[in-house]
C-alpha atoms as a PDB file:
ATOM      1  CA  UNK A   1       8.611 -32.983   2.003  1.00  0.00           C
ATOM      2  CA  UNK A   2       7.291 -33.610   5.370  1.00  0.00           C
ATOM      3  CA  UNK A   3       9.275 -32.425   8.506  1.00  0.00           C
ATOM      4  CA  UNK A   4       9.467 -35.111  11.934  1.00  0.00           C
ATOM      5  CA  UNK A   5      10.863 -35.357  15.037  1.00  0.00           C
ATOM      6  CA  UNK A   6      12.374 -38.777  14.646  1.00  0.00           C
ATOM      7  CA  UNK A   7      15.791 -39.282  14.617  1.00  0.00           C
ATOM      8  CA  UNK A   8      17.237 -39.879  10.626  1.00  0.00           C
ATOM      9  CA  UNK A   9      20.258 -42.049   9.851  1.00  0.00           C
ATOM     10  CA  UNK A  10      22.554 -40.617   6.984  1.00  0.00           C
ATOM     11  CA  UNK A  11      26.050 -41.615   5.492  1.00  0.00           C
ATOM     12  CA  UNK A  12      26.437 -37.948   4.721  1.00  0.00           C
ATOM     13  CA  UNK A  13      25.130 -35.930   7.540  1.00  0.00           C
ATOM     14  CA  UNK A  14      27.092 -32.907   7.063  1.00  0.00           C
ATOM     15  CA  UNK A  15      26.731 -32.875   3.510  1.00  0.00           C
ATOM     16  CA  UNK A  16      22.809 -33.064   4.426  1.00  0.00           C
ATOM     17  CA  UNK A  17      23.165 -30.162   6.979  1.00  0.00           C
ATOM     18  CA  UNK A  18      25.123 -27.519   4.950  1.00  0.00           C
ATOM     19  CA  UNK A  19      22.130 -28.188   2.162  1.00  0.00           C
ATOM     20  CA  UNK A  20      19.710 -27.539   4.074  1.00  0.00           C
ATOM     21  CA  UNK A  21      21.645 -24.608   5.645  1.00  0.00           C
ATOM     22  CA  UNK A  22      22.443 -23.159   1.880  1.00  0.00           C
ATOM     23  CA  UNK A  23      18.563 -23.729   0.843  1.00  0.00           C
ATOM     24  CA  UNK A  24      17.574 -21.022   4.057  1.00  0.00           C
ATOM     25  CA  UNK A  25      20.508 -18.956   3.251  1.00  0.00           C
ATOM     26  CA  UNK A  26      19.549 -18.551  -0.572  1.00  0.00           C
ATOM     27  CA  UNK A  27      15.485 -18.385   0.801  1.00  0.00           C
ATOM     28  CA  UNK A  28      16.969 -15.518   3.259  1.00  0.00           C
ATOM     29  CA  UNK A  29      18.615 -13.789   0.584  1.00  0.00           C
ATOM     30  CA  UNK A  30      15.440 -14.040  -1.834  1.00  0.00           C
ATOM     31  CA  UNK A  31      13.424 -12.347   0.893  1.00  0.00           C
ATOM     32  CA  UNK A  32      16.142  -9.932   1.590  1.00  0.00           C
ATOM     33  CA  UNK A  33      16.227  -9.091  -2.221  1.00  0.00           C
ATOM     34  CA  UNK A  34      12.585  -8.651  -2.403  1.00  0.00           C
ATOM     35  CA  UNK A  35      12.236  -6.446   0.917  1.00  0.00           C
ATOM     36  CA  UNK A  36      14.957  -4.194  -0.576  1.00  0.00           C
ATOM     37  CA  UNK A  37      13.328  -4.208  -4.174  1.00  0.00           C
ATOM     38  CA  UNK A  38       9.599  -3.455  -2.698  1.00  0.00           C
ATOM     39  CA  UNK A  39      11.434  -0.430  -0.695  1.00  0.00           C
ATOM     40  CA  UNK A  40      12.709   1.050  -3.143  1.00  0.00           C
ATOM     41  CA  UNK A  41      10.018   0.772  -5.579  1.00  0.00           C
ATOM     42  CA  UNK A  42       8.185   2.657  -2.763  1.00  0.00           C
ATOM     43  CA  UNK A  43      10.513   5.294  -2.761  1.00  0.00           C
ATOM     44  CA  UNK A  44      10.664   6.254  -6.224  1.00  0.00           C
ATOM     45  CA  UNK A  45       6.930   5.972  -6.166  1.00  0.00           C
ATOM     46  CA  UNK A  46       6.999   8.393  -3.573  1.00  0.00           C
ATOM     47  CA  UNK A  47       9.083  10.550  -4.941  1.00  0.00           C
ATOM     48  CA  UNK A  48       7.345  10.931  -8.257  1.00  0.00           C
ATOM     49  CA  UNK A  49       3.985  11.321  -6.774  1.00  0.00           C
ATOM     50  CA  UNK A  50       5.346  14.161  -5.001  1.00  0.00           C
ATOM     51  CA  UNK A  51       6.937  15.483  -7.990  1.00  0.00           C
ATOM     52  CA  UNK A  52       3.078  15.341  -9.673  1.00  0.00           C
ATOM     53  CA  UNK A  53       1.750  17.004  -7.053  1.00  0.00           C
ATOM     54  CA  UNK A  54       3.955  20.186  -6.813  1.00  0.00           C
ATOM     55  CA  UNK A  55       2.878  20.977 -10.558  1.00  0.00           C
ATOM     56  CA  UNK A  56      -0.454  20.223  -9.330  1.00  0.00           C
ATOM     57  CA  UNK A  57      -0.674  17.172 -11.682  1.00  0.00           C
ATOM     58  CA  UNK A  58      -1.211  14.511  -9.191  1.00  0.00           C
ATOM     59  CA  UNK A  59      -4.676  12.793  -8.739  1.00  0.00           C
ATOM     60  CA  UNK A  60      -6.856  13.435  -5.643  1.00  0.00           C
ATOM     61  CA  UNK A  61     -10.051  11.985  -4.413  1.00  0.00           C
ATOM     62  CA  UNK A  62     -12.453  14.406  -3.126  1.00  0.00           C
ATOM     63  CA  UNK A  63     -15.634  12.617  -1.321  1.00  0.00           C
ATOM     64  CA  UNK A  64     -18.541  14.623  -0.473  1.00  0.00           C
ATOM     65  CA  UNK A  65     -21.180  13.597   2.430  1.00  0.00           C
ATOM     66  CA  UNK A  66     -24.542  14.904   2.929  1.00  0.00           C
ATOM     67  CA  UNK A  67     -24.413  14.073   6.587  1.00  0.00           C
ATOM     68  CA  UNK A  68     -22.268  15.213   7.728  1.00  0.00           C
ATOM     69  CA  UNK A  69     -21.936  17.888   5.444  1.00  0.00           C
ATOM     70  CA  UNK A  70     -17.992  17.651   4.838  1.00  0.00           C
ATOM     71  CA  UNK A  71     -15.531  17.229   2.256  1.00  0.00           C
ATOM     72  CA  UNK A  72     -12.647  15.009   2.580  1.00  0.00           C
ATOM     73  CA  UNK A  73      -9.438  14.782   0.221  1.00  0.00           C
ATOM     74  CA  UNK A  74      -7.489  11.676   0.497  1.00  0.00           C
ATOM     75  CA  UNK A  75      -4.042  11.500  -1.886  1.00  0.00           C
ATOM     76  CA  UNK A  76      -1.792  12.050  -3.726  1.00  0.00           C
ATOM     77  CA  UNK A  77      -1.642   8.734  -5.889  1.00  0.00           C
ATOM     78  CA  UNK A  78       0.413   8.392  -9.309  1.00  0.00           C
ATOM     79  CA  UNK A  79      -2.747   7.757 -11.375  1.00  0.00           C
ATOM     80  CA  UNK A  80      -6.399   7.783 -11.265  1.00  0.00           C
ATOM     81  CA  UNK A  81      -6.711   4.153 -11.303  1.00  0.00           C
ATOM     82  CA  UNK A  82      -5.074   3.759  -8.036  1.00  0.00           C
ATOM     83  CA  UNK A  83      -7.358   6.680  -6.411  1.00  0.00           C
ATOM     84  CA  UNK A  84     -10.348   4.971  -7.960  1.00  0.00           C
ATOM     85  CA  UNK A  85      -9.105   1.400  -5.868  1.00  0.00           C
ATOM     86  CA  UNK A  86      -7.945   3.568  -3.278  1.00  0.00           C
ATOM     87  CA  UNK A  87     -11.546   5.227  -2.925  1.00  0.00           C
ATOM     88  CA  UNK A  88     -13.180   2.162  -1.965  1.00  0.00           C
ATOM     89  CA  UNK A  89     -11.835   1.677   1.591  1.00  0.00           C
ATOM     90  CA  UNK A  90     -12.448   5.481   2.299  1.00  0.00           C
ATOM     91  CA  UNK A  91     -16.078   4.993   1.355  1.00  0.00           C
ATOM     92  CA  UNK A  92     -15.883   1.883   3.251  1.00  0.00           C
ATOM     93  CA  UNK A  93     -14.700   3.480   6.467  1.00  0.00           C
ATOM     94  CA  UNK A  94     -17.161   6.639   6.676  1.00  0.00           C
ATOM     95  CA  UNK A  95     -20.260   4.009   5.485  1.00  0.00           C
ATOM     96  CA  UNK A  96     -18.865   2.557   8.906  1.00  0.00           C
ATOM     97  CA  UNK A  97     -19.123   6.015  10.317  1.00  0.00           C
ATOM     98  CA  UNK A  98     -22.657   6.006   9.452  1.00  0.00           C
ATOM     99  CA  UNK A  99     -22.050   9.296   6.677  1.00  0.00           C
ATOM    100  CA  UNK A 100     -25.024   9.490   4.306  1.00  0.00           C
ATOM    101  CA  UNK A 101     -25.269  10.952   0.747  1.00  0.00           C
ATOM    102  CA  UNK A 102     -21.299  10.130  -0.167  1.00  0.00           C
ATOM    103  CA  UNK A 103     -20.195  11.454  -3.466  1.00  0.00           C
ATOM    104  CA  UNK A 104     -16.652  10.696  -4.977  1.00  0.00           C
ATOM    105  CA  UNK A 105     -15.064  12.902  -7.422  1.00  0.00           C
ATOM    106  CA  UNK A 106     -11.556  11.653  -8.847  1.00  0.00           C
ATOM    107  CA  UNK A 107      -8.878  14.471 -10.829  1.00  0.00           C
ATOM    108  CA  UNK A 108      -5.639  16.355 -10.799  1.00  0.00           C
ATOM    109  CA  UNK A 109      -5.049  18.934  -8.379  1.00  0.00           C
ATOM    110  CA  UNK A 110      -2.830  20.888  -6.172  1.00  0.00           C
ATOM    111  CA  UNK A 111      -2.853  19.638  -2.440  1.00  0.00           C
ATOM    112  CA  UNK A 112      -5.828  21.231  -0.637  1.00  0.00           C
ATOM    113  CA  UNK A 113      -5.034  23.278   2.259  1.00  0.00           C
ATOM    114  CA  UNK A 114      -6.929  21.883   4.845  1.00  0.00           C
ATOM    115  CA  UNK A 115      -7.533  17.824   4.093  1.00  0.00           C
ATOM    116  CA  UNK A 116     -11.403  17.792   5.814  1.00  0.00           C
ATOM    117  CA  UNK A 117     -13.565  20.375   5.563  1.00  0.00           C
ATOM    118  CA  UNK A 118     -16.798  20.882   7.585  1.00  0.00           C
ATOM    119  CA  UNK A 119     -20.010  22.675   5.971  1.00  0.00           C
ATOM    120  CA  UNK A 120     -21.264  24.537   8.312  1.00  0.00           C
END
């Protein structure tokens, strides 16, 4: 259906109008629905991976780099399929950075204290 300027002719304008107006109400409300269903599916998300990574169960990517000579832990995530996707922008962005000699090492573990390290 193709939307124009010109002026249409109807025997049932109103009728035309409120269908129209109930078609974006219900395509409003879909949105709405799926805005509050993505949210929330965030939060419990959330709220398990934190659980997981009090008892040191949740997954963290460690990536290693010859130059500089640092360590970097990026997490937590739920599982180590969605590190392992995850991992691929992070190795993406230092390649940016010009690092060298990147190693990527996926498991469970506690939160590190500090989140980069530098070898000195």
């Amino acid at each position: 259906m193709t939307l124009n300027n010109e002026p249409f002719t109807s025997i049932y304008p109103s009728f035309q109008l409120n269908l129209q107006s109930s078609i974006l109400q219900g395509e409003a409300n879909a949105n709405a629905h799926s805005i509050i269903n993505h949210q929330l599916s965030t939060k419990v998300l959330n709220l398990w991976t934190h659980a997981l990574n009090v008892y040191c169960k949740a997954w963290w990517i460690e990536i290693f780099t010859e130059q500089p000579k640092c360590t970097y832990y990026f997490g937590p995530f739920a599982g180590a399929q969605e590190a392992e996707v995850a991992s691929i922008g992070f190795v993406e962005d230092l390649e940016a950075e010009s690092a060298q000699g990147i190693k990527i090492k996926i498991d469970r573990h506690c939160q590190p204290d500090l989140l980069t390290i530098q070898h000195d």
